[in-house]
C-alpha atoms as a PDB file:
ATOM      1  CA  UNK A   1     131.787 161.080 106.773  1.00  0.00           C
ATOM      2  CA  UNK A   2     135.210 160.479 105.340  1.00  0.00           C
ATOM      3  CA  UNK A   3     135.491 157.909 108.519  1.00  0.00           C
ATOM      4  CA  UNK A   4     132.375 156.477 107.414  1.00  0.00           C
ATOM      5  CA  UNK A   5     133.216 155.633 103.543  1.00  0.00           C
ATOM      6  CA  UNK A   6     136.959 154.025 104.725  1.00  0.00           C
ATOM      7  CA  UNK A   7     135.501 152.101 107.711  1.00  0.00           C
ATOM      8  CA  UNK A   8     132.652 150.727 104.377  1.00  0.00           C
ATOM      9  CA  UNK A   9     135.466 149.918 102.392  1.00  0.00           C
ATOM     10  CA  UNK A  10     137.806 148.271 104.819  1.00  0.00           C
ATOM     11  CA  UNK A  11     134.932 145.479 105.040  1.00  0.00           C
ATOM     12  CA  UNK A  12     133.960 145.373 102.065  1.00  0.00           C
ATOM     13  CA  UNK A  13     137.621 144.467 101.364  1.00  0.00           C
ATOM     14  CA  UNK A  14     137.818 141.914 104.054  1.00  0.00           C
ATOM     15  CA  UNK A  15     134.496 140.027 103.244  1.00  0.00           C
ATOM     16  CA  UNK A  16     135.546 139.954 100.090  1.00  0.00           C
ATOM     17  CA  UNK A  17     138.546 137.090 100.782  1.00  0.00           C
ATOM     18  CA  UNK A  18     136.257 135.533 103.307  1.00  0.00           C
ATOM     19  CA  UNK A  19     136.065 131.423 101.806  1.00  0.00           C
ATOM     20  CA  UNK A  20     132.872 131.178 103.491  1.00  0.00           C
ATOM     21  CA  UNK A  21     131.213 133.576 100.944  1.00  0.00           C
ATOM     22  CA  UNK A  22     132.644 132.500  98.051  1.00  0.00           C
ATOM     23  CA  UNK A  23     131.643 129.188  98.963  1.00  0.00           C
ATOM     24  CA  UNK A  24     128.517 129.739  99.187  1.00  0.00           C
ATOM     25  CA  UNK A  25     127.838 132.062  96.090  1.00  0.00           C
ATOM     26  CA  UNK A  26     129.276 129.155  93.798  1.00  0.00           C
ATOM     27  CA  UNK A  27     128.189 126.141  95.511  1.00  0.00           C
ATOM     28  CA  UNK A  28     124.982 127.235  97.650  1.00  0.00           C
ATOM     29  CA  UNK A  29     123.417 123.964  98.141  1.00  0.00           C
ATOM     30  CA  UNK A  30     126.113 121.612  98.580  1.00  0.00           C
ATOM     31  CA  UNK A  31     127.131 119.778 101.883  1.00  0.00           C
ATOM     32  CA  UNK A  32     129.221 122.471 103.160  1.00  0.00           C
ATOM     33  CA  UNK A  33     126.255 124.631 102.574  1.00  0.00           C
ATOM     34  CA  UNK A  34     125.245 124.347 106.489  1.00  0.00           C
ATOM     35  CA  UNK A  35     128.594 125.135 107.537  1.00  0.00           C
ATOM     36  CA  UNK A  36     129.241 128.057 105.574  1.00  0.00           C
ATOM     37  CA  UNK A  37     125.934 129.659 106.792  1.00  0.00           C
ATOM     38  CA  UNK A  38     126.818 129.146 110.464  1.00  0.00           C
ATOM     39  CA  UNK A  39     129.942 130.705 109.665  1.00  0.00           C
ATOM     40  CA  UNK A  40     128.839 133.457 107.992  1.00  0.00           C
ATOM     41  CA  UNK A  41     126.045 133.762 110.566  1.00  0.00           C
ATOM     42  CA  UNK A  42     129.022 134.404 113.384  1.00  0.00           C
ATOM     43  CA  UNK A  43     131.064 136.483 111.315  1.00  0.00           C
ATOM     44  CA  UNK A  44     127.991 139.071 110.708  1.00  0.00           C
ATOM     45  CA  UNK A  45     126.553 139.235 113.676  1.00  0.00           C
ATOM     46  CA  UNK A  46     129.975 140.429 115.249  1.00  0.00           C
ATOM     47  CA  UNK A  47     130.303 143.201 112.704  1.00  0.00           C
ATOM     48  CA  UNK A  48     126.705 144.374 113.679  1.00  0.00           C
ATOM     49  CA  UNK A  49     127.534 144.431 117.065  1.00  0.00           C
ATOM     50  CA  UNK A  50     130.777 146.374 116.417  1.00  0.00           C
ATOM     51  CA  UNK A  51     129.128 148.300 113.976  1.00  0.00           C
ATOM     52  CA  UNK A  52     125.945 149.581 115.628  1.00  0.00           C
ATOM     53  CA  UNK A  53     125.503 151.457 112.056  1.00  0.00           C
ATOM     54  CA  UNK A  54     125.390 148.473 109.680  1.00  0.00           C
ATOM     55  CA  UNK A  55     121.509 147.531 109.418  1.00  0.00           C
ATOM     56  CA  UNK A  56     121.821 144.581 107.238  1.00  0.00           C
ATOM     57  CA  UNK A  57     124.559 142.420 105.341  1.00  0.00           C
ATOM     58  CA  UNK A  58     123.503 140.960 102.132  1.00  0.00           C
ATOM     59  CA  UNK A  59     124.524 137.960 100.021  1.00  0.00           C
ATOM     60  CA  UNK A  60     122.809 137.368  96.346  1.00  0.00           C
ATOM     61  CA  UNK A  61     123.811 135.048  93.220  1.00  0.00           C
ATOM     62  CA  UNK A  62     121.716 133.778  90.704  1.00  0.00           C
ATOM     63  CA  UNK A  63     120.447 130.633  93.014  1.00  0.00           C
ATOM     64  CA  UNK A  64     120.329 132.164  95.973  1.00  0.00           C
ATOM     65  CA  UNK A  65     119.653 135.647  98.345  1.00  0.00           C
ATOM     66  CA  UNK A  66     120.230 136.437 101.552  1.00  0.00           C
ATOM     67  CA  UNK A  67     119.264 139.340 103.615  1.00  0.00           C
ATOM     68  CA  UNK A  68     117.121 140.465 106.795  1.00  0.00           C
ATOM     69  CA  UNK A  69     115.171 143.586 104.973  1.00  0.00           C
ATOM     70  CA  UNK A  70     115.573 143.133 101.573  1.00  0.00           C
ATOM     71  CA  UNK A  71     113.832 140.276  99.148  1.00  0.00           C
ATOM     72  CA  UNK A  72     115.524 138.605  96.513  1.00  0.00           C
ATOM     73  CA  UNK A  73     113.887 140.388  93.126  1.00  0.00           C
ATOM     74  CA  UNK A  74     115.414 143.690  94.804  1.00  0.00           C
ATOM     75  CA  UNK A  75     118.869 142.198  95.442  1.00  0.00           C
ATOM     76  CA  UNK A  76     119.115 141.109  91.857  1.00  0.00           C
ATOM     77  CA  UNK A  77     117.848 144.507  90.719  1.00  0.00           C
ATOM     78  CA  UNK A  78     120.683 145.936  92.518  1.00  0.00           C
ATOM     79  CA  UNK A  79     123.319 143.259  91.012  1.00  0.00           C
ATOM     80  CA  UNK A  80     122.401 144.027  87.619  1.00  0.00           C
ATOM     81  CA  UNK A  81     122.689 148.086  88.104  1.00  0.00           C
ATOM     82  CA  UNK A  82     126.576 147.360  88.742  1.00  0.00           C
ATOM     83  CA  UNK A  83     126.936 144.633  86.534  1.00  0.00           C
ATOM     84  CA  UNK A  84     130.542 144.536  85.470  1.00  0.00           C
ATOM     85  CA  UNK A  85     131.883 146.783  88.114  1.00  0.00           C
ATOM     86  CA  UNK A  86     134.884 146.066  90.201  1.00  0.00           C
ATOM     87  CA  UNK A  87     135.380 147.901  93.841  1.00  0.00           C
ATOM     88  CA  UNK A  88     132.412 149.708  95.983  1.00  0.00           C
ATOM     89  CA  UNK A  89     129.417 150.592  94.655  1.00  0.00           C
ATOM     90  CA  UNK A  90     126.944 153.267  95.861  1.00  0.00           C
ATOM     91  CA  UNK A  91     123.269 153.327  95.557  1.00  0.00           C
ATOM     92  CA  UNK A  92     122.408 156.202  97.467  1.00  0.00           C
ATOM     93  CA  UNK A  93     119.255 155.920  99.777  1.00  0.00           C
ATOM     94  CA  UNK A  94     117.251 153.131  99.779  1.00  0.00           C
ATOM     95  CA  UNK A  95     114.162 151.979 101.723  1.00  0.00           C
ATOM     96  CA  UNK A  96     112.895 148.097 101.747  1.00  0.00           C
ATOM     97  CA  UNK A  97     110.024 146.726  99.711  1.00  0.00           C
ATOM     98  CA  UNK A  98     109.847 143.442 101.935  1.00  0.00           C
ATOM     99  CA  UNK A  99     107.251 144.563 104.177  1.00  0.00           C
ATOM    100  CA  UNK A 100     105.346 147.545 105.762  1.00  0.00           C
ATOM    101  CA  UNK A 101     106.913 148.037 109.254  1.00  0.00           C
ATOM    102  CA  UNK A 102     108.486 151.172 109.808  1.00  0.00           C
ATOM    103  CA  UNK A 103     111.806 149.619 109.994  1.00  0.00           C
ATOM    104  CA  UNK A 104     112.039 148.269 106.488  1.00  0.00           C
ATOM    105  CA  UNK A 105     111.021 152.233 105.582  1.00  0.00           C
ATOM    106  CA  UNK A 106     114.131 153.507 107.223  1.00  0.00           C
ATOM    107  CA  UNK A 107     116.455 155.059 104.750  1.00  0.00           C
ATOM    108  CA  UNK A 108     119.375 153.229 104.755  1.00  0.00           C
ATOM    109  CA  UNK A 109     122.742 154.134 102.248  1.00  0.00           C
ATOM    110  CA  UNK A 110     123.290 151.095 100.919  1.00  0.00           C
ATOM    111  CA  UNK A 111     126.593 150.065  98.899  1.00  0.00           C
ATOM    112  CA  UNK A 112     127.651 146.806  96.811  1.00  0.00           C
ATOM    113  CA  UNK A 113     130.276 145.366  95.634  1.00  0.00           C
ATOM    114  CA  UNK A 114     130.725 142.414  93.021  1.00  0.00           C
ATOM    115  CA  UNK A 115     132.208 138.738  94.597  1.00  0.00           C
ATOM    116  CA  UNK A 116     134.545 137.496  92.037  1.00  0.00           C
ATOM    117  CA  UNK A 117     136.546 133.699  92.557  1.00  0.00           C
ATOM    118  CA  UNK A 118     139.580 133.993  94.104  1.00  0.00           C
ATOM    119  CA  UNK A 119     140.453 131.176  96.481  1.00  0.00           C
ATOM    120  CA  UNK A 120     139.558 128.646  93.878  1.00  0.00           C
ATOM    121  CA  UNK A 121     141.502 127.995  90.672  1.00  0.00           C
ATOM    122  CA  UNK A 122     138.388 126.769  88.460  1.00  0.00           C
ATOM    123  CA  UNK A 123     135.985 129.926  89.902  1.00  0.00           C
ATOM    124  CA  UNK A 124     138.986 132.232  89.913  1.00  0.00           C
ATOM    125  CA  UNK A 125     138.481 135.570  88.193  1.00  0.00           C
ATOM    126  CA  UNK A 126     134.763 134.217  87.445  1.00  0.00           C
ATOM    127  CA  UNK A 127     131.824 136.352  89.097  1.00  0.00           C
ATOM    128  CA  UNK A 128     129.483 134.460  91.615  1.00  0.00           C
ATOM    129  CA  UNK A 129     127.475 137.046  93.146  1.00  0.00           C
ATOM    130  CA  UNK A 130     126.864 140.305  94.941  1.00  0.00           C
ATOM    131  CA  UNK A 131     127.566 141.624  98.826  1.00  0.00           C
ATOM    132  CA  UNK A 132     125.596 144.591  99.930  1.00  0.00           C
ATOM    133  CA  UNK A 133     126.122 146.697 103.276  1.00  0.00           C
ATOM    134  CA  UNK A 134     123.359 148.690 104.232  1.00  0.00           C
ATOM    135  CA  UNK A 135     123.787 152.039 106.436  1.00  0.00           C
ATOM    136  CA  UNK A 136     121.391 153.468 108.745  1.00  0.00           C
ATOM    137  CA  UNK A 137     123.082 156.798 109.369  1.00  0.00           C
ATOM    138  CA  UNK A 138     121.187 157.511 112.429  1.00  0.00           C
ATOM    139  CA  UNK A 139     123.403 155.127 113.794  1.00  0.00           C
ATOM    140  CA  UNK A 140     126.688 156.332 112.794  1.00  0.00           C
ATOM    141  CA  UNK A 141     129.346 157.728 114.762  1.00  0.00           C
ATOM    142  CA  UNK A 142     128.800 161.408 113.758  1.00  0.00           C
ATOM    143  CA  UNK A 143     128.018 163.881 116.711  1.00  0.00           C
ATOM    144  CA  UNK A 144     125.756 166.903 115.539  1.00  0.00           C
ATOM    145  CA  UNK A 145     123.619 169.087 117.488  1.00  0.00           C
ATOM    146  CA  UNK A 146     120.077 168.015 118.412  1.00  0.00           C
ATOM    147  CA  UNK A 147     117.118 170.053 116.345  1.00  0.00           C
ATOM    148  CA  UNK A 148     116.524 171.945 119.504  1.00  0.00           C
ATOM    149  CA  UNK A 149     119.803 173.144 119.848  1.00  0.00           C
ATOM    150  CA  UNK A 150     122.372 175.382 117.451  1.00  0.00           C
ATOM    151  CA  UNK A 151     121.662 177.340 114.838  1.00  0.00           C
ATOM    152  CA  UNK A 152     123.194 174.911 111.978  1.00  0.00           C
ATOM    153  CA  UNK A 153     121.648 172.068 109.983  1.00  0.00           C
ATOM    154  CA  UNK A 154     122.643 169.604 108.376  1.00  0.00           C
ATOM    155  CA  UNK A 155     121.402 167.185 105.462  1.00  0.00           C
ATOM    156  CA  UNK A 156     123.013 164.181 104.013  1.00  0.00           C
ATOM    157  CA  UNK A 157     122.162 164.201 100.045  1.00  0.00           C
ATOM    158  CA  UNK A 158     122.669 161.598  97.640  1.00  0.00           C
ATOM    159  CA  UNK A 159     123.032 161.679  93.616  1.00  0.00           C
ATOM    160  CA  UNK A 160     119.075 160.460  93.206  1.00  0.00           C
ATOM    161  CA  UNK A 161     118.271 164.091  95.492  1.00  0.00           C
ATOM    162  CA  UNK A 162     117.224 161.621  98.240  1.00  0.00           C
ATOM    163  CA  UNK A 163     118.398 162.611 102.051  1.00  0.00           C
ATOM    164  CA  UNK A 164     119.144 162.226 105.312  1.00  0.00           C
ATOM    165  CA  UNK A 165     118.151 164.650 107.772  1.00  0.00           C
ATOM    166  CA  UNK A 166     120.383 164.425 111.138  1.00  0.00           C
ATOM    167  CA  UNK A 167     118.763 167.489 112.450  1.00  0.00           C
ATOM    168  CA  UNK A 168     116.460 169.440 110.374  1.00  0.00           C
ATOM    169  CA  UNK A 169     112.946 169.429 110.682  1.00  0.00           C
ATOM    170  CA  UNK A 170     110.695 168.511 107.591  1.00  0.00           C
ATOM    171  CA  UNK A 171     109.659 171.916 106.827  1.00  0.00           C
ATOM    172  CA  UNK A 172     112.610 173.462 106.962  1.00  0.00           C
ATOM    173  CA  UNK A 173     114.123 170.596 104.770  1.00  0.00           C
ATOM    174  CA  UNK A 174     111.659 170.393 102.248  1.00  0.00           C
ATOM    175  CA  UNK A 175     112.788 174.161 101.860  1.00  0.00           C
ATOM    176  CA  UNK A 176     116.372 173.785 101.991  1.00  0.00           C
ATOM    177  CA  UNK A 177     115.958 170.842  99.219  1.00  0.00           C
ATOM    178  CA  UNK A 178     114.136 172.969  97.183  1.00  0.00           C
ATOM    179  CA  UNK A 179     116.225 176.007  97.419  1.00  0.00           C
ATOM    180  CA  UNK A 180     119.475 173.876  96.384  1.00  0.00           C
ATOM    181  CA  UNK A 181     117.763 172.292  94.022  1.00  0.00           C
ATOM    182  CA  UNK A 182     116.748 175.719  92.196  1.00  0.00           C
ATOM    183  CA  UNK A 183     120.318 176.631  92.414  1.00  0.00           C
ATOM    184  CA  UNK A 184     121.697 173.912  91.051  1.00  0.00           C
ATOM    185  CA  UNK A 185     124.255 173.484  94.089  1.00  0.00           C
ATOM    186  CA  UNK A 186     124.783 170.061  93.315  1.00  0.00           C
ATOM    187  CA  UNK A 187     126.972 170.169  90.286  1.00  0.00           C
ATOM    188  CA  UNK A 188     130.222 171.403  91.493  1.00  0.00           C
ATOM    189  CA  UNK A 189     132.796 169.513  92.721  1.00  0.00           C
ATOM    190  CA  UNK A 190     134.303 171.619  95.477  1.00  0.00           C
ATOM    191  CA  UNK A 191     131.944 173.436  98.202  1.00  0.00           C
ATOM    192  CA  UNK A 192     129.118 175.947  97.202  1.00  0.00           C
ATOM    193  CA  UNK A 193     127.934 178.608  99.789  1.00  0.00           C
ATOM    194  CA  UNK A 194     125.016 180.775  99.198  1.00  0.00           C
ATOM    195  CA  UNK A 195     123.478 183.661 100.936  1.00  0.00           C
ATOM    196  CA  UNK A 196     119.900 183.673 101.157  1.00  0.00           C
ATOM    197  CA  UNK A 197     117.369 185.803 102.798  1.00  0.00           C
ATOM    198  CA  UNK A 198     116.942 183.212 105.852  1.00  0.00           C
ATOM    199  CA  UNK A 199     119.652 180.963 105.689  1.00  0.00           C
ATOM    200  CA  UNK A 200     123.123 180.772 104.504  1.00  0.00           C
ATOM    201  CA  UNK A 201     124.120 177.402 103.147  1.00  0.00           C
ATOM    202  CA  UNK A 202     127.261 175.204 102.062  1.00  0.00           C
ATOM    203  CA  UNK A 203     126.889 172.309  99.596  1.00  0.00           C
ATOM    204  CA  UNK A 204     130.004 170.286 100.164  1.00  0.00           C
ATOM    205  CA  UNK A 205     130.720 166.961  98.242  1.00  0.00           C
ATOM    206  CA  UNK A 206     131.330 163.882 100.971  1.00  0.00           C
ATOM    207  CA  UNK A 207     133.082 161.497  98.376  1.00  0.00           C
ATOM    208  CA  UNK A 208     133.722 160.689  94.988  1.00  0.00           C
ATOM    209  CA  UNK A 209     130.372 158.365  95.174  1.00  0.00           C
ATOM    210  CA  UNK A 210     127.622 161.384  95.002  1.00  0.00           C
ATOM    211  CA  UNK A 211     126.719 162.225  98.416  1.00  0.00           C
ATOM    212  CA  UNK A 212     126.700 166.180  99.407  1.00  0.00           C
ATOM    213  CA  UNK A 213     126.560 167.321 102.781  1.00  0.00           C
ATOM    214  CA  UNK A 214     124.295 170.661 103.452  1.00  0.00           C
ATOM    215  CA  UNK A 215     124.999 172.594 106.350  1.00  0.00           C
ATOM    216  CA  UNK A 216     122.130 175.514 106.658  1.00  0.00           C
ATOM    217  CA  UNK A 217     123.071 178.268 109.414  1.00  0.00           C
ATOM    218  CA  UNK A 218     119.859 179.622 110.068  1.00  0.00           C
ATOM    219  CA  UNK A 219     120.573 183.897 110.088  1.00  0.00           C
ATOM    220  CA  UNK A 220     117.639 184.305 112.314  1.00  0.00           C
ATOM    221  CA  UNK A 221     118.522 181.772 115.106  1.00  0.00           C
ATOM    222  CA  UNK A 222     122.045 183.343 114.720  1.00  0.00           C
ATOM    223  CA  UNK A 223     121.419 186.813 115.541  1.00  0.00           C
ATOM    224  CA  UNK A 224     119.272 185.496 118.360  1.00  0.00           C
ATOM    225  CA  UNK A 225     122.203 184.088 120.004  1.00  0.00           C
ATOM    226  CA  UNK A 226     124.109 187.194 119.270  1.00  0.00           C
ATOM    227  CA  UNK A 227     122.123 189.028 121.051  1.00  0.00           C
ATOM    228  CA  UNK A 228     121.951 186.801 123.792  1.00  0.00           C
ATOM    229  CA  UNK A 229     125.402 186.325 123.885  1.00  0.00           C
ATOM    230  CA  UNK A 230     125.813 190.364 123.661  1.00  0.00           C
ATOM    231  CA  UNK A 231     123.294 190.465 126.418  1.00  0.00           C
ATOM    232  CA  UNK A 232     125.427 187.824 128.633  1.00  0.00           C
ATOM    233  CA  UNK A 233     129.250 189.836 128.126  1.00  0.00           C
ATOM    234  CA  UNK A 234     127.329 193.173 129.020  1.00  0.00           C
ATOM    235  CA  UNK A 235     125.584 191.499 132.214  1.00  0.00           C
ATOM    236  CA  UNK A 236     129.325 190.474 133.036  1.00  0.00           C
ATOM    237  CA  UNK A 237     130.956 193.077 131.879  1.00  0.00           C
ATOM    238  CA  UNK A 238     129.176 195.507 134.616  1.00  0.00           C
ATOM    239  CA  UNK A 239     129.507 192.828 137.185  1.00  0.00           C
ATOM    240  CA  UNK A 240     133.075 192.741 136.739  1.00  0.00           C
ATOM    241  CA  UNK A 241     133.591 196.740 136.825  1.00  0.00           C
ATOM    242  CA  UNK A 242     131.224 196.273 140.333  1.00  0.00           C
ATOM    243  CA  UNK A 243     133.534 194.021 141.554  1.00  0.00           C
ATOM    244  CA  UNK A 244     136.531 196.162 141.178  1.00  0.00           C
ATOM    245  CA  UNK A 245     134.797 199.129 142.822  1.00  0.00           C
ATOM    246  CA  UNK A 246     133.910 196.899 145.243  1.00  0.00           C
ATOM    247  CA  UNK A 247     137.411 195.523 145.319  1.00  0.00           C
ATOM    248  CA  UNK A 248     138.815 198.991 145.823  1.00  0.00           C
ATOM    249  CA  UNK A 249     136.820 200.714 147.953  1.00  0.00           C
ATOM    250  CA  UNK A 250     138.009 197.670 149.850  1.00  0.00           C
ATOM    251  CA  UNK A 251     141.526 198.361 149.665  1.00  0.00           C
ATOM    252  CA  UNK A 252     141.483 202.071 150.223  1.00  0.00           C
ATOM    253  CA  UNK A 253     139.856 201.575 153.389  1.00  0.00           C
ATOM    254  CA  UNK A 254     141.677 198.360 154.930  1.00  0.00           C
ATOM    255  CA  UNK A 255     145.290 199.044 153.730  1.00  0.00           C
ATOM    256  CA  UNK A 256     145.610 202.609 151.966  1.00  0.00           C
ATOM    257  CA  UNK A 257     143.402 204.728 154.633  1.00  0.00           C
ATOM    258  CA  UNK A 258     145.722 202.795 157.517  1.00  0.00           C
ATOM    259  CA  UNK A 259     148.953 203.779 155.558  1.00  0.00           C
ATOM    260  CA  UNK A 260     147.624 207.151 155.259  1.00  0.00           C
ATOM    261  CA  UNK A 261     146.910 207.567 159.104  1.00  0.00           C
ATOM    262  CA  UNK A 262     150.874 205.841 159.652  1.00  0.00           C
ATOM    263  CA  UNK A 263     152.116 208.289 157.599  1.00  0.00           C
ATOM    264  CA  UNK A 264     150.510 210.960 159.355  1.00  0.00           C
ATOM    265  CA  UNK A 265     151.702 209.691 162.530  1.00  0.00           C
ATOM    266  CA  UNK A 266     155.355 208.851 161.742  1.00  0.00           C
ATOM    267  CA  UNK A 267     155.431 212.613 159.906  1.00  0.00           C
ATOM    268  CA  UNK A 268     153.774 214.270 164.006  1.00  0.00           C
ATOM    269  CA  UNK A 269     156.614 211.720 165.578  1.00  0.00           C
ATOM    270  CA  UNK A 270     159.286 213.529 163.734  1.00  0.00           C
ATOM    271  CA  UNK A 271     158.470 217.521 164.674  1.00  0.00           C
ATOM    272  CA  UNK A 272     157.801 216.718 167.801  1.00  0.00           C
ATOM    273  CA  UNK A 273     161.483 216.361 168.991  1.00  0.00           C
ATOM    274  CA  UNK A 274     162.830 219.292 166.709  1.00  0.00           C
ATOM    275  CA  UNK A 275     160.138 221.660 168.836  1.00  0.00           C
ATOM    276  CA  UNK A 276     161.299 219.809 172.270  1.00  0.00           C
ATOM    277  CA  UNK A 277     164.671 221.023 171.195  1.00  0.00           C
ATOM    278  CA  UNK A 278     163.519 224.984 170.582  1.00  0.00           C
ATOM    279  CA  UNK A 279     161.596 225.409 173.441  1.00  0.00           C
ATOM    280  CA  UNK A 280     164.265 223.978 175.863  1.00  0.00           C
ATOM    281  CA  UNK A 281     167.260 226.112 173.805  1.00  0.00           C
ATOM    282  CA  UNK A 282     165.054 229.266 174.121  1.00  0.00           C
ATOM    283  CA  UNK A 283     164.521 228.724 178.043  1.00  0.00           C
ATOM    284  CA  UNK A 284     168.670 228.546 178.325  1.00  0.00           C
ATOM    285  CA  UNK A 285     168.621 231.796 176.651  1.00  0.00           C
ATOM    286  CA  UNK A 286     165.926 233.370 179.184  1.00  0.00           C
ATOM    287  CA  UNK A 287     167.645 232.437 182.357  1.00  0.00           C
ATOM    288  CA  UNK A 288     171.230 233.301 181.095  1.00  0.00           C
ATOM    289  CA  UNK A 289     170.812 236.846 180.098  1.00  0.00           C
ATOM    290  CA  UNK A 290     172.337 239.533 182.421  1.00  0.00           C
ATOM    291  CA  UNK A 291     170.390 242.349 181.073  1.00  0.00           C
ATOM    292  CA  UNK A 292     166.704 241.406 182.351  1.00  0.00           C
ATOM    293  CA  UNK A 293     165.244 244.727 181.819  1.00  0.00           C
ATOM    294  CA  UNK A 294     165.677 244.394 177.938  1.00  0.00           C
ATOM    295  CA  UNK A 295     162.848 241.883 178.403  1.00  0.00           C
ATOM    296  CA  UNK A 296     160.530 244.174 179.365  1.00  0.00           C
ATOM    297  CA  UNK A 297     158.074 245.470 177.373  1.00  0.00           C
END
């Protein structure tokens, strides 16, 4: 999200030099007026495409509007809310008025800044209109788990209490909503957690322009895949100790058993010479002796 709010600002701060746009906000129907639109024209379309996020770019003065989802009497609406203000400018979520398709009904977050003269001496420091950037945060480059997966989800808040939901389902929402908003978790500005009887959640500010990030861990999904995962290192656990028996039952009867037996073997190889040796000395004595009859019984 962090990402998200520099990557706003760093073209917010570009478009913001761009001669095309102030040309147009102070002079909108002049004879440059066609060239300045098919430059600005280029110049938008390529941060679309390299910003699959950014749903619409917006241009209003008092003479003139331009945007793809949003009419004029709403653009000036939004002007006048940050009349006076220098830098970015958050509105929170926002849906279109301009028509009824389901695409102008997406929420979008949609920021603004103020255009003020700068390339011109007699505009210079003089304001001449408003950009807008709208959001869809569906599109942005944030990787969270799908609502059929994990055990964690997560809600995108603004100041107004309207949200995003990346991966929550509307029931489970509408109650996290409802439980922050009974706890007043949006407040503070550092993160919240709280404990409750199916969920434990953390409220965590995004930026300085009132957006909160909620991150529910659902308890019961949780010790689910405890016991799953208790389940699995048991299962493997046994198969492992299996293995090893396996393993040595293996060993003692290829390698020790044979040792064993070659032992044995070596230990028979070694008396047998040493009772060669008796027997043969005892025969010398038997056919040396001179008294025979003391072998009699």
């Amino acid at each position: 999200m962090n990402y998200l709010f520099q990557r706003i600002d760093s073209i917010f701060n570009t478009m913001l030099f761009d001669k095309n746009i102030e040309g147009l906000l102070h002079t909108p129907y002049s004879s440059q007026t066609q060239r300045y639109l098919k430059d600005l024209l280029v110049q938008f379309s390529s941060y679309t495409i390299m910003n699959q996020d950014i749903s619409d770019i917006a241009l209003v003065s008092d003479e003139m509007s331009w945007s793809n989802i949003y009419d004029g009497g709403t653009l000036r609406g939004l002007a006048k809310e940050m009349e006076g203000t220098h830098g970015l400018y958050s509105f929170g979520f926002l849906s279109s008025p301009l028509t009824n398709s389901n695409r102008s009904r997406e929420k979008r977050m949609v920021f603004g800044c103020n255009v003020y003269g700068m390339m011109e001496t007699a505009y210079y420091g003089q304001y001449l209109g408003s950009l807008f950037l709208s959001i869809d945060p569906g599109k942005a480059p944030i990787i969270l788990p799908s609502p059929q997966q994990g055990t964690t989800y997560f809600l995108l808040v603004d100041s107004s209490r309207h949200y995003f939901s990346f991966n929550c389902p509307e029931d489970i929402t509408q109650s996290l909503m409802k439980s922050c908003h009974d706890l007043d978790a949006f407040s503070a500005p550092e993160t919240r957690d709280y404990d409750l009887r199916d969920y434990l959640i953390y409220v965590t500010p995004a930026s300085d322009m009132g957006y909160y990030i909620i991150s529910a861990i659902d308890k019961r999904e949780l010790h689910g895949d405890v016991l799953k995962t208790t389940i699995v290192i048991t299962i493997v656990i046994i198969a492992s100790l299996i293995l090893l028996a396996v393993f040595m039952y293996i060993l003692l009867r290829n390698m020790v058993s044979p040792l064993n037996q070659l032992s044995c073997y070596i230990e028979e190889i070694k008396q047998k010479p040493l009772n060669k040796k008796k027997k043969t000395a005892a025969s010398g004595r038997l056919l040396g002796n001179p008294h025979p009859q003391y072998l009699l019984p």
